[in-house]
Protein backbone atom coordinates (compact mmCIF):
# COMPACT_ATOMS: atom_id res chain seq x y z
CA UNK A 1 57.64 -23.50 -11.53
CA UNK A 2 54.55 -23.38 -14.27
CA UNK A 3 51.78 -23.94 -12.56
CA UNK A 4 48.97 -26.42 -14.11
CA UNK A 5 45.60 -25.53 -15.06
CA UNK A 6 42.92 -27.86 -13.72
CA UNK A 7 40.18 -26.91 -15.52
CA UNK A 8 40.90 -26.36 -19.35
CA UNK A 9 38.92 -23.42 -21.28
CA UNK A 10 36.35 -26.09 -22.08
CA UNK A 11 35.80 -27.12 -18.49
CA UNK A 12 31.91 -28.24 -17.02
CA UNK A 13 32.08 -25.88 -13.80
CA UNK A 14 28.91 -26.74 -11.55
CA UNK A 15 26.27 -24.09 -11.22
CA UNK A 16 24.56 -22.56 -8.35
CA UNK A 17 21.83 -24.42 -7.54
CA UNK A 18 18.55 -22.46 -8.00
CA UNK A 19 16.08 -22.27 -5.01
CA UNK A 20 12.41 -21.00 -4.78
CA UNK A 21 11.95 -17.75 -4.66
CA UNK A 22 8.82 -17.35 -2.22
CA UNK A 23 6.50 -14.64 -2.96
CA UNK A 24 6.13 -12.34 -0.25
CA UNK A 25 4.08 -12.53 2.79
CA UNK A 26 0.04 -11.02 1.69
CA UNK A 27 -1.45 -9.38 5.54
CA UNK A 28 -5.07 -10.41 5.00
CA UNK A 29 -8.19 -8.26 6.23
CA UNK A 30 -10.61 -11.12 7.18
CA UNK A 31 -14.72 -10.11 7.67
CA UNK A 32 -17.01 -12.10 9.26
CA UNK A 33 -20.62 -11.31 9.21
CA UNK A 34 -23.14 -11.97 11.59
CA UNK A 35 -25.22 -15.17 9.82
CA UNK A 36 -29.13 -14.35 8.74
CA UNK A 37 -30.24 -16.98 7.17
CA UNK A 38 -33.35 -18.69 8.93
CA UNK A 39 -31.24 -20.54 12.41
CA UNK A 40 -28.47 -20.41 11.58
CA UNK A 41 -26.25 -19.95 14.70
CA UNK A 42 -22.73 -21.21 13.45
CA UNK A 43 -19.43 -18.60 13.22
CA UNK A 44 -16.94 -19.08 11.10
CA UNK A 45 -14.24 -18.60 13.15
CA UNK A 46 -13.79 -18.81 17.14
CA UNK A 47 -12.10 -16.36 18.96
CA UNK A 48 -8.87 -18.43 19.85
CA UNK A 49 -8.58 -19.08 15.63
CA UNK A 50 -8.93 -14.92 15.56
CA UNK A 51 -6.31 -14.08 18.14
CA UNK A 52 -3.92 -16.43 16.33
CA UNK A 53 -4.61 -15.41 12.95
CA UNK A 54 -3.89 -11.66 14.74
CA UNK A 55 -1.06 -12.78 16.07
CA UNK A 56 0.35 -14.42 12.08
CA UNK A 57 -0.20 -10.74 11.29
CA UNK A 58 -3.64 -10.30 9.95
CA UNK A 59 -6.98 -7.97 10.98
CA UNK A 60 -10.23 -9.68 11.39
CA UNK A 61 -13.60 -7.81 11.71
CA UNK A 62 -16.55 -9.26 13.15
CA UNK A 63 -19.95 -7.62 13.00
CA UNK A 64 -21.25 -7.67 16.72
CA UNK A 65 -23.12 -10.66 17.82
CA UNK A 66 -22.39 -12.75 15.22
CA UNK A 67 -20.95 -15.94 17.31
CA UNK A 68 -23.55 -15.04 20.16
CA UNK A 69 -26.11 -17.83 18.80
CA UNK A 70 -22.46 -20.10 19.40
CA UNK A 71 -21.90 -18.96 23.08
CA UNK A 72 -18.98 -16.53 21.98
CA UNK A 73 -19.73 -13.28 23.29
CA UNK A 74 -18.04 -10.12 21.80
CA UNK A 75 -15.60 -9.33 24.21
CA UNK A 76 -13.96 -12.70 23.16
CA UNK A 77 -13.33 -11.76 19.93
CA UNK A 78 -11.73 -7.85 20.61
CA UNK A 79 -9.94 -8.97 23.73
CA UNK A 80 -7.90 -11.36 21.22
CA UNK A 81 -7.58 -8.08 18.54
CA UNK A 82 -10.59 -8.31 16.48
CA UNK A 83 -11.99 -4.89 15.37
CA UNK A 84 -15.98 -5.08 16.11
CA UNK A 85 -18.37 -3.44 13.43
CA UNK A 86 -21.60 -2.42 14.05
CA UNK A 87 -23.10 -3.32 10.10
CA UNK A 88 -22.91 -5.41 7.71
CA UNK A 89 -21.41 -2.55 5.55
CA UNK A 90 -18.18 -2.18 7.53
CA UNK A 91 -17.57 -6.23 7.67
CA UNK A 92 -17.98 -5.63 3.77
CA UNK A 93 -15.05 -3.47 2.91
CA UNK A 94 -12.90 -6.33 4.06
CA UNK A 95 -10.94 -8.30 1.14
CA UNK A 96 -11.69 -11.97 2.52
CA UNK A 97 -14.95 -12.60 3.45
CA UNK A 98 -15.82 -15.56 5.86
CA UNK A 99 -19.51 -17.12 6.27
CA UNK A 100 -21.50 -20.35 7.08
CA UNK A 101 -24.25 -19.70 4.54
CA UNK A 102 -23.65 -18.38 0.84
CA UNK A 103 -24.36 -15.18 0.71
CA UNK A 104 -27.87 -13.34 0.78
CA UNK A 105 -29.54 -11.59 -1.69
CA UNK A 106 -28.53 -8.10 0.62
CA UNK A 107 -25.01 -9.50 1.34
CA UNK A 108 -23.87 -9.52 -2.32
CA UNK A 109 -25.07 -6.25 -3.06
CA UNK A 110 -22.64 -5.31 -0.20
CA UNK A 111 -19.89 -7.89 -1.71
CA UNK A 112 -17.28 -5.91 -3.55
CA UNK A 113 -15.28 -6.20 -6.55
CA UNK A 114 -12.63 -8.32 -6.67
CA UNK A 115 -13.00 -9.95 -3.22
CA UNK A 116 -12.65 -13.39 -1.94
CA UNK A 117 -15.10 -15.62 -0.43
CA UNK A 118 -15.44 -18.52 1.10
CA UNK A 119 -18.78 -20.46 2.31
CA UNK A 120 -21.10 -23.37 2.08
CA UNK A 121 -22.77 -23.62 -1.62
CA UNK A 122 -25.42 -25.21 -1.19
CA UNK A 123 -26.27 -26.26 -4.24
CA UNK A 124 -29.55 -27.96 -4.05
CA UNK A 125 -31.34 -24.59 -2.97
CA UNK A 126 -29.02 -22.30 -5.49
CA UNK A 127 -29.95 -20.32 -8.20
CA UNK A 128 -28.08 -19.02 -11.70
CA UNK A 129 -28.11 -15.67 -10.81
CA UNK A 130 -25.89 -15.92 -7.54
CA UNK A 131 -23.20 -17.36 -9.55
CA UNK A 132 -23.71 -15.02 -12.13
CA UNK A 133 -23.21 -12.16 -9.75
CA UNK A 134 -20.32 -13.57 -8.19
CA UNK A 135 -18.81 -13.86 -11.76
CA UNK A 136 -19.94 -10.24 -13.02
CA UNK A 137 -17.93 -8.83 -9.80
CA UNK A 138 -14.71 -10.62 -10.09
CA UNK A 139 -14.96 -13.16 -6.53
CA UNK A 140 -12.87 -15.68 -5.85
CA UNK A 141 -15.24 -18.25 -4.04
CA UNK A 142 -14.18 -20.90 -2.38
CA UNK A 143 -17.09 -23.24 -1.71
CA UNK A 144 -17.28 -25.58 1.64
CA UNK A 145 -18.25 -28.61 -0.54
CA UNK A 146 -15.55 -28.28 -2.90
CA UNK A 147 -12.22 -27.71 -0.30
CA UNK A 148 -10.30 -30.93 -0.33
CA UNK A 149 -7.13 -31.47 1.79
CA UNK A 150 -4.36 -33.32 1.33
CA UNK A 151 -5.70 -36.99 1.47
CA UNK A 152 -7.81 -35.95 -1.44
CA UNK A 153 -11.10 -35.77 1.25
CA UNK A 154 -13.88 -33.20 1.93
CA UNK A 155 -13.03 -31.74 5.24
CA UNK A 156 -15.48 -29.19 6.16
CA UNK A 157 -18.49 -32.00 4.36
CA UNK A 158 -17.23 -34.53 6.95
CA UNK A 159 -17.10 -32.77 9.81
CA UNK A 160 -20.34 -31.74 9.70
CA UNK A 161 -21.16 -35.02 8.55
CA UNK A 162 -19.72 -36.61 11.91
CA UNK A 163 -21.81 -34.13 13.91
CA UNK A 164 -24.78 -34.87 12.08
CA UNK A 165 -24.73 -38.82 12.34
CA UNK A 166 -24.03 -38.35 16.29
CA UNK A 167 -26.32 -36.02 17.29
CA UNK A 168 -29.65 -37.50 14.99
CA UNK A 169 -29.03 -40.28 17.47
CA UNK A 170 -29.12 -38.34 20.66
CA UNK A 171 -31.83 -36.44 19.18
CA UNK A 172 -33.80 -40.13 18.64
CA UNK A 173 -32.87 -40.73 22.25
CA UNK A 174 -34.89 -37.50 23.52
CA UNK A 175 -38.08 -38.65 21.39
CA UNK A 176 -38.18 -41.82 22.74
CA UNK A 177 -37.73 -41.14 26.10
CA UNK A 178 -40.82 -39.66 28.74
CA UNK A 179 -39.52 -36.59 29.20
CA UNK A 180 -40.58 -35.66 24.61
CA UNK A 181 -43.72 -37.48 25.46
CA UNK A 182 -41.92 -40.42 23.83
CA UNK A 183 -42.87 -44.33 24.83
CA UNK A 184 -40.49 -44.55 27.74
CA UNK A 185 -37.85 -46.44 26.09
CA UNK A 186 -33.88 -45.85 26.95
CA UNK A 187 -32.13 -45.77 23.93
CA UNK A 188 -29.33 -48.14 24.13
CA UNK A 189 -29.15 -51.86 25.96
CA UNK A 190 -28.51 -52.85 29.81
CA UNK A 191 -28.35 -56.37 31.28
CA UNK A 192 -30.94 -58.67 31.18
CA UNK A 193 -33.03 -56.36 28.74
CA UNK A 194 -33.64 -56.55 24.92
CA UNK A 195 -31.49 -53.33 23.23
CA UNK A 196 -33.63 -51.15 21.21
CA UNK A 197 -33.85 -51.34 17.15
CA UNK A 198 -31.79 -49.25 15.45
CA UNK A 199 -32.01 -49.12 11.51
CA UNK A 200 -29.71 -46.77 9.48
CA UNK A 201 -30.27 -46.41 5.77
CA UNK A 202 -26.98 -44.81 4.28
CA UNK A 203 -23.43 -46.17 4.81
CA UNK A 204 -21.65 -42.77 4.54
CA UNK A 205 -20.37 -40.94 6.76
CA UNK A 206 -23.58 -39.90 8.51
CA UNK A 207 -24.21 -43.00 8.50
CA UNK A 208 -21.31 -44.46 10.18
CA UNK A 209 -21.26 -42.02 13.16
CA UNK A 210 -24.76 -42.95 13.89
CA UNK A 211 -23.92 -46.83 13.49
CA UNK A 212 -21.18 -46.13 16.14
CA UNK A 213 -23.39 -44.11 18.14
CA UNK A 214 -25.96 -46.65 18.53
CA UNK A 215 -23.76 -49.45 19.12
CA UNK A 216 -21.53 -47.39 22.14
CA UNK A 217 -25.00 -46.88 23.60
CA UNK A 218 -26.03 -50.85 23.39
CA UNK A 219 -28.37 -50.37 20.58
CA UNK A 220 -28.99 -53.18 18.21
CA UNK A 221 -28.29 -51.93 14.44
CA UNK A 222 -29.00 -52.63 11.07
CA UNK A 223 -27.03 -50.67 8.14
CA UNK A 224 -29.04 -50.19 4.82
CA UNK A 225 -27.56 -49.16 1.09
CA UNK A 226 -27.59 -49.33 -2.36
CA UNK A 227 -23.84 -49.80 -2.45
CA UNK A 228 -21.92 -53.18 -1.18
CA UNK A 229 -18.80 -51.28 -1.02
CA UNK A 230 -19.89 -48.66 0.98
CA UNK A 231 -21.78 -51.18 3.68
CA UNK A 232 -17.77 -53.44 3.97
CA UNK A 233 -15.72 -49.80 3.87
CA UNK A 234 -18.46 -48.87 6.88
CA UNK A 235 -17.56 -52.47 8.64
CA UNK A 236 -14.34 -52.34 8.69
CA UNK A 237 -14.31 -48.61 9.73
CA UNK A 238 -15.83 -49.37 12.69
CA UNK A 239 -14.23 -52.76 13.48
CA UNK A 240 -16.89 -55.22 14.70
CA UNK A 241 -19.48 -57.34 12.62
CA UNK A 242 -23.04 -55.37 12.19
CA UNK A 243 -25.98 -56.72 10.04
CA UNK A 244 -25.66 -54.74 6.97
CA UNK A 245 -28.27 -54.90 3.97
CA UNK A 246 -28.53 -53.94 0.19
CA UNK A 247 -31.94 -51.78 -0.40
CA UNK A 248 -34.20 -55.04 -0.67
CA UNK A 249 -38.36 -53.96 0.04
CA UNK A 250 -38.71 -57.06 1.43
CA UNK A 251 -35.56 -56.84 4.24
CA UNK A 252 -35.60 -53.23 4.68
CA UNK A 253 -39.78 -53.30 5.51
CA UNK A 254 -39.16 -56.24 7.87
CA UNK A 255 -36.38 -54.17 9.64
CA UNK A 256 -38.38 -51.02 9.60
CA UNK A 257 -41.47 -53.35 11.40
CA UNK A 258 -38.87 -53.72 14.14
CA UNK A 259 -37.28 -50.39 14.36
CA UNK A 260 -37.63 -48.07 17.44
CA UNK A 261 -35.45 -46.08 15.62
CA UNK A 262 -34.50 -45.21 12.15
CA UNK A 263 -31.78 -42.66 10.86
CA UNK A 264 -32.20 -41.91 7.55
CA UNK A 265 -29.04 -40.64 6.08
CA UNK A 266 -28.61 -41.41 2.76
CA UNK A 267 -26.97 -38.95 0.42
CA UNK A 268 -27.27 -39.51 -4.07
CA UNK A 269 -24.53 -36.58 -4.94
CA UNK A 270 -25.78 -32.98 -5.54
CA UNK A 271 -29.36 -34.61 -6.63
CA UNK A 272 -32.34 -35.30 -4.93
CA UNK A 273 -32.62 -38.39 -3.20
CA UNK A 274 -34.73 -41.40 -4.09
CA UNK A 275 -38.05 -42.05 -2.06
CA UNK A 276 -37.16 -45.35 -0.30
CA UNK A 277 -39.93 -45.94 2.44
CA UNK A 278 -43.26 -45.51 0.96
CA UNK A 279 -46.18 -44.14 3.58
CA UNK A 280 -47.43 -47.86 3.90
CA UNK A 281 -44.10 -49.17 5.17
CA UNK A 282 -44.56 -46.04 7.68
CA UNK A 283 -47.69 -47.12 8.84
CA UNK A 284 -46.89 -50.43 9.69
CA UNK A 285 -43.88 -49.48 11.96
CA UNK A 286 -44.09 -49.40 15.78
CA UNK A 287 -46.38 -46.68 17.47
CA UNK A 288 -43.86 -44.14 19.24
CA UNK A 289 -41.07 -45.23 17.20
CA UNK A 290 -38.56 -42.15 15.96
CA UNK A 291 -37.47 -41.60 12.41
CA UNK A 292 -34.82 -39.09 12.42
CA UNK A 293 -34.51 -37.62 8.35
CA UNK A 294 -31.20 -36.15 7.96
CA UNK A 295 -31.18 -36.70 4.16
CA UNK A 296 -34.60 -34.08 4.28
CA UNK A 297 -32.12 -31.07 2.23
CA UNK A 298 -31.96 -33.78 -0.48
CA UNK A 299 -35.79 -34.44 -0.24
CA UNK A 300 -35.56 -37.16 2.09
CA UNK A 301 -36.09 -40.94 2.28
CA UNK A 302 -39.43 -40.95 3.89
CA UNK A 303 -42.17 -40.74 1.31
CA UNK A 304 -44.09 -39.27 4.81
CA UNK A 305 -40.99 -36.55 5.51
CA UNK A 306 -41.66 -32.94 5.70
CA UNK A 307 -39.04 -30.11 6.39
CA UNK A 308 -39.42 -28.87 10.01
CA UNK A 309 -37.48 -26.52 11.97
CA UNK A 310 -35.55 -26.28 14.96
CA UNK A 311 -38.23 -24.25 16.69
CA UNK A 312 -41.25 -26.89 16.04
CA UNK A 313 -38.99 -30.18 15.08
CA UNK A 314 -41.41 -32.84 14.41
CA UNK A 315 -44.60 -33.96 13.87
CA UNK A 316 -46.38 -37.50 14.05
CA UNK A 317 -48.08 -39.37 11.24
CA UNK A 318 -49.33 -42.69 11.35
CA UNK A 319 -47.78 -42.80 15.17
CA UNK A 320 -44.13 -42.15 14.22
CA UNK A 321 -42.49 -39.06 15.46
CA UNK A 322 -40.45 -37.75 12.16
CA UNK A 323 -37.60 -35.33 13.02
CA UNK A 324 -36.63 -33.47 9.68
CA UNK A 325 -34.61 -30.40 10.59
CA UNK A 326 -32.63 -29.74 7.56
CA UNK A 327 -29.16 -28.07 9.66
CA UNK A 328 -28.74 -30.48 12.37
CA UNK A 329 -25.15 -29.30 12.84
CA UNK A 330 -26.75 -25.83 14.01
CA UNK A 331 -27.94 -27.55 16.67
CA UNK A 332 -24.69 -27.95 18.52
CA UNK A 333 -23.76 -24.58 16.87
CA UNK A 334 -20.58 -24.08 19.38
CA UNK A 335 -19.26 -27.71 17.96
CA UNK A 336 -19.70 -27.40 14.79
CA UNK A 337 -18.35 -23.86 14.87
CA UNK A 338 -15.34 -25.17 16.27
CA UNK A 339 -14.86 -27.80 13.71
CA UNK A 340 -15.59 -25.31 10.78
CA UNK A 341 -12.91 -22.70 12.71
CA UNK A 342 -9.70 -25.26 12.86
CA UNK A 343 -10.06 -26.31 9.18
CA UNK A 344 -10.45 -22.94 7.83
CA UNK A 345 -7.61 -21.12 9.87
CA UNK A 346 -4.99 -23.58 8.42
CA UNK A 347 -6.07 -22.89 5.09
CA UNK A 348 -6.02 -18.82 5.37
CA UNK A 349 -2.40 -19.05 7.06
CA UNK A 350 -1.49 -20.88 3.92
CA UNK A 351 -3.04 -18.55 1.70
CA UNK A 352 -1.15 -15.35 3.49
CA UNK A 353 1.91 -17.80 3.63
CA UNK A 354 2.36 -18.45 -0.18
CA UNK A 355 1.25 -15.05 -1.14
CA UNK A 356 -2.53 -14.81 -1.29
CA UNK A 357 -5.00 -16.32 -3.36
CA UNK A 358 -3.47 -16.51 -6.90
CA UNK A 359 -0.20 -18.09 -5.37
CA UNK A 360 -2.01 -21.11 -3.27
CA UNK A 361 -4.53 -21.83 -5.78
CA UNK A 362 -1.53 -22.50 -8.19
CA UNK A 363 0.31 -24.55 -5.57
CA UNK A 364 -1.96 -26.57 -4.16
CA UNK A 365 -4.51 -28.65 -5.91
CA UNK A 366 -6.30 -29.34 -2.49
CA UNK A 367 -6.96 -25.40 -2.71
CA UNK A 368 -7.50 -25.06 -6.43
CA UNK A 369 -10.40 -27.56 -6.47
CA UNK A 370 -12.46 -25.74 -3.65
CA UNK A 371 -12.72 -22.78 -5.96
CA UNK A 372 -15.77 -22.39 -8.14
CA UNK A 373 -15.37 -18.35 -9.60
CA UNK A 374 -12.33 -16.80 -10.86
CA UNK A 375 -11.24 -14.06 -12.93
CA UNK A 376 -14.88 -13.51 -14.04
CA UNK A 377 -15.57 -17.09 -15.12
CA UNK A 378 -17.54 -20.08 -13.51
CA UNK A 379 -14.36 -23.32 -12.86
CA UNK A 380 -16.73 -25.77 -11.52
CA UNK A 381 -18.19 -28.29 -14.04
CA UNK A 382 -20.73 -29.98 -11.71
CA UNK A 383 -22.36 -26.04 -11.47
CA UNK A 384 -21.71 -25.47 -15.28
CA UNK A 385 -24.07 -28.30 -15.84
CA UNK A 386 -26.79 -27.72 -13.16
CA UNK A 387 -27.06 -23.74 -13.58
CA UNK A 388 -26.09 -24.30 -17.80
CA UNK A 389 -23.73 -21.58 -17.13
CA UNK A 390 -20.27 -21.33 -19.47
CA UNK A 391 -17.54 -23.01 -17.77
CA UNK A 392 -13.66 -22.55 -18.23
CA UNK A 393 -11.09 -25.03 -16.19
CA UNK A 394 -9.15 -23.11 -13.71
CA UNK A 395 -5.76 -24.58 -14.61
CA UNK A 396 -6.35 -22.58 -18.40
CA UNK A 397 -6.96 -19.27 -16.02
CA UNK A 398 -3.75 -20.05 -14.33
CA UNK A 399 -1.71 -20.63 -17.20
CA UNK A 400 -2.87 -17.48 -19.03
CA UNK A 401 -2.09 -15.09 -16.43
């Protein structure tokens, strides 16, 4: 019996369907230096985010003492595998470096060719030539103010952000109490007792965290900004009606009159940020009351603000205590190291995962936009205009190479 054909010579046969070929797995050698810059006592990573990344396959060397300032002592970090180096120059020869602060003008002589970096920019107090050294040796930077996650957010910005807002108002609380030479006053509310003012000028995220803050504690608060949309997004984040104000003179001085406490926390981009209470507003506040300037990196939003340190905080002028330590997250440096630590070890398992640098950055735009040098060329337009340094988009280097 003839058999018959099924499929004639002109047959569609289906095709094997073609799958993604992952690249393989990239082992990376992660450095992380011991911070210098003036108190600075943040680490990068925590020991428990080094054992794992140890146990994913990857080396990690930490110069010694560098999460000491964070309450992680040394034997931390080698009992969970990390190698300990006893310079700079060691931590150095690793391919992915790790810091808090950018670089110092010692560190990237050290920097090699052709290594990646990530830290905080810190654009306000940055100069042309680190970029341009960064571009002349070939380093992929990946800049805390630039790494977006999924949801299209800042991760590392608000984090530090959150800190920030809560602990200006615990700091307030210490000022105004007996034991700073403060007026006596318990920040917060009990019953049968008037709460203490609280005014906050800057509905971001700073700004938010110090709103809740105050109101968990009792306080009475007031929410300043130039934006209406920030001071409803701010409402309904934290779910209960608060008096909330545009930037009037005439409101904001009446509030300020009032105040026991202000948190100023207003943030204008990259720029410098406006002067909104003059020295006379100042002056006619309440004697004792605290004004805690967390916008003071930006310039601050006291006319009367001056930077101070951690070591000798604040000063008084016209009877208000101004607090205007620029890194308030250093403060709680184990926090804040902690926060920095489980955002970045999810993002250097990726890295390893698709293949190492060149692979993420192509994959994932949440990656690509954190970059700011690559392949010898500046890839972030906000720096291109500020340092007037050539810039090239980073999806062009991509698709040339």
């Amino acid at each position: 019996m003839k058999k018959e054909k099924i499929f004639s010579s002109f047959g569609i046969l289906p095709k094997e369907e073609i799958l993604e070929v992952k690249p393989n797995f990239k082992q990376l050698q992660i450095g992380i230096p011991k911070e210098s810059s003036f108190q600075e006592k943040r680490v990068s990573l925590t020991p428990d985010s080094v054992g794992l990344l140890i146990a994913n396959g990857h080396s990690v060397i930490i110069e010694k003492g560098a999460g000491l300032a964070s309450s992680f002592q040394d034997k931390e970090y080698t009992d969970r595998g990390a190698e300990l180096a006893y310079s700079k120059k060691e931590v150095f020869k690793a391919n992915f470096i790790l810091k808090i602060e950018p670089p110092t003008q010692e560190e990237l002589i050290l920097i090699q060719r052709g290594q990646q970096l990530i830290s905080a920019v810190q654009v306000s107090t940055q100069t042309a030539s680190y970029f341009k050294t960064l571009i002349k040796k070939n380093i992929t930077a990946f800049g805390f103010e630039f790494i977006k996650n999924e949801q299209n957010k800042l991760p590392i910005v608000r984090s530090m952000s959150e800190i920030a807002g809560n602990t200006a108002l615990l700091i307030a609380g210490e000022y105004l109490s007996n034991t700073k030479n403060g007026k006596g006053l318990m920040l917060g509310g009990i019953s049968g007792l008037l709460p203490t003012n609280v005014v906050v000028i800057g509905a971001g995220t700073v700004g938010e965290y110090a709103c809740q803050t105050s109101l968990g504690l009792g306080a009475s608060v007031i929410v300043f900004d130039d934006s209406v949309t920030k001071l409803r997004r701010l409402q309904n984040n934290i779910k209960q009606r608060i008096f909330t104000s545009t930037l009037q003179p005439k409101a904001l001085g009446k509030a300020l009159k009032r105040a026991d406490v202000v948190i100023a926390a207003l943030r204008i981009g990259d720029g410098k940020v406006p002067c909104i209470v003059s020295e006379e507003m100042v002056s006619e506040m309440k004697k004792g009351a605290v004004v805690v300037d967390v916008s003071i990196d930006q310039g601050g939003c006291f006319e009367t603000s001056e930077i101070t340190t951690h070591k000798n905080p604040t000063f008084i002028k016209h009877g208000v205590v101004h607090y205007c330590v620029p890194n308030i997250a250093s403060r709680v440096s184990r926090t804040a190291s902690m926060a920095i630590s489980n955002i970045l070890t999810p993002i250097l398992l990726r890295i390893a995962e698709e293949g190492g640098v060149e692979h993420s950055i192509r994959k994932y735009e949440c990656l690509r936009n954190g970059v700011y040098t690559c392949h010898e060329n500046l890839t972030n337009k906000m720096l291109s205009k500020n340092f007037n340094i050539p810039f090239i988009d980073l999806d062009l280097i991509m698709e040339n190479r």
